[in-house]
Protein backbone atom coordinates (compact mmCIF):
# COMPACT_ATOMS: atom_id res chain seq x y z
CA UNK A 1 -7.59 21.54 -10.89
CA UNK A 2 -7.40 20.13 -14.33
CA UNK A 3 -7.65 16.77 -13.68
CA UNK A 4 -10.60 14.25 -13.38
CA UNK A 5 -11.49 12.34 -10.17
CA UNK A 6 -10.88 9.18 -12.15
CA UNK A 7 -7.28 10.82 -12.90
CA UNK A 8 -6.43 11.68 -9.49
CA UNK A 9 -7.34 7.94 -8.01
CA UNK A 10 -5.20 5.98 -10.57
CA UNK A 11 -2.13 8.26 -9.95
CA UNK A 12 -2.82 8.24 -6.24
CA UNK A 13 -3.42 4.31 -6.72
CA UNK A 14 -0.15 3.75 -8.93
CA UNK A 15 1.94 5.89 -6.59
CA UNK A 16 1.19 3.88 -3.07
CA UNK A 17 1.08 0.52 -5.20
CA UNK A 18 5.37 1.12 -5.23
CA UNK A 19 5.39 3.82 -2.06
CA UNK A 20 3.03 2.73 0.36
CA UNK A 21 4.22 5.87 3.23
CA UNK A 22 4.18 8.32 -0.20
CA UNK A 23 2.90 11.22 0.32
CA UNK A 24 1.70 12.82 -2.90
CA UNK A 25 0.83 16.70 -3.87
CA UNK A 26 0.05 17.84 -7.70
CA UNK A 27 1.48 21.00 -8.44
CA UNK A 28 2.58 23.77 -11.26
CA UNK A 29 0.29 24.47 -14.12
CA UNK A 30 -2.67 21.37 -13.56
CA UNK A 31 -3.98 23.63 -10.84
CA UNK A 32 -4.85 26.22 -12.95
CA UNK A 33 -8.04 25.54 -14.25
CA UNK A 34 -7.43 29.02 -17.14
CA UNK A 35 -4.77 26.98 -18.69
CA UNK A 36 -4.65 23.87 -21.13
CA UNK A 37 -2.18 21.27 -21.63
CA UNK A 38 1.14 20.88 -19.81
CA UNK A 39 2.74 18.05 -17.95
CA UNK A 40 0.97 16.78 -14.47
CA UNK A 41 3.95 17.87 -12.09
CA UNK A 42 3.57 15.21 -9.01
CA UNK A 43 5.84 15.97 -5.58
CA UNK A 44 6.71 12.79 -3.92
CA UNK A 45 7.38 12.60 0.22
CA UNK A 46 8.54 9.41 1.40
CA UNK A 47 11.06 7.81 4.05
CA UNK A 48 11.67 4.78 1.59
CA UNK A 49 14.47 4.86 -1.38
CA UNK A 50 13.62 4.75 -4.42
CA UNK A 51 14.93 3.17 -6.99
CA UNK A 52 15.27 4.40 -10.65
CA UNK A 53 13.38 1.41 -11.83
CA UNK A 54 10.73 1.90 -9.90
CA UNK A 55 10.44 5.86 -10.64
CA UNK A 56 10.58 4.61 -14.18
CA UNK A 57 7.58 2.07 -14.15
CA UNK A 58 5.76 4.67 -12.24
CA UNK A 59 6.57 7.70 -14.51
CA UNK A 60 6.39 5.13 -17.68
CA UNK A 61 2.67 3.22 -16.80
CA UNK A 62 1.45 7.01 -15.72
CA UNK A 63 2.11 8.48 -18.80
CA UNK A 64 0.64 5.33 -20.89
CA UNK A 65 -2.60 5.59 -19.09
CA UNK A 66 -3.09 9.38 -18.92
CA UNK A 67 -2.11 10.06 -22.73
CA UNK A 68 0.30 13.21 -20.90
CA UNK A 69 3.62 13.94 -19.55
CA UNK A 70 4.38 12.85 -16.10
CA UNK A 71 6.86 14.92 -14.16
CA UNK A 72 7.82 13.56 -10.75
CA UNK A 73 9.51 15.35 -8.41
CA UNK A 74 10.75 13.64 -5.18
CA UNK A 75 11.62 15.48 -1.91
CA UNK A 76 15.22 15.58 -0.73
CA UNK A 77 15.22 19.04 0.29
CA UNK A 78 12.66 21.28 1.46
CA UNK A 79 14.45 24.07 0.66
CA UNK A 80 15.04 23.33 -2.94
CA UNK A 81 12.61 25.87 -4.59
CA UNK A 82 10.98 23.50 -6.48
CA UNK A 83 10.10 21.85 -3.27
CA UNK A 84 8.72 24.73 -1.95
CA UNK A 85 6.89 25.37 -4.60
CA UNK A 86 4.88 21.68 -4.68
CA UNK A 87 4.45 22.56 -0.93
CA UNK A 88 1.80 25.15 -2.47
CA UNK A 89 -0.14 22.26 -4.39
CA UNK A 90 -3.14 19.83 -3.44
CA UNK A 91 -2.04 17.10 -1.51
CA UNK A 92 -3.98 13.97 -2.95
């Protein structure tokens, strides 16, 4: 995975700070480790609704600390394929 430990905590940490039930997987290209660049695609589970506000500050503080594009995803249906797709990535 192409992303530091450091990297992993604050999104983690940023994420539960506004969704405390969140569960959170990283998907797409940040798991390959033979690739560079790219957005950090992050699948969101939760129970709670979210607000566009608060996807905003999470999406907008993200990308100001990590210097890269955020791209959040959150679950409505599992069988949307891009669903099943973050299904394949590291739960964090």
């Amino acid at each position: 995975m192409r992303l530091t430990q450091s990297e992993i905590t604050l999104i983690k940490d940023t994420i539960k700070k506004y969704i405390n039930d969140a569960k959170i997987y990283i998907f797409g290209s940040r798991l390959d480790d033979s690739k560079k660049g790219g957005d950090i695609d992050i699948f969101i589970i939760t129970d709670k609704k979210v607000t566009l506000q608060i996807e905003s500050k999470i999406k907008f503080f993200l990308e100001g600390e990590l210097l890269k594009p955020i791209d959040l995803v959150f679950h409505r249906d599992f069988e949307r394929e891009i669903e099943k797709e973050a299904l394949k990535g590291i739960e964090i």
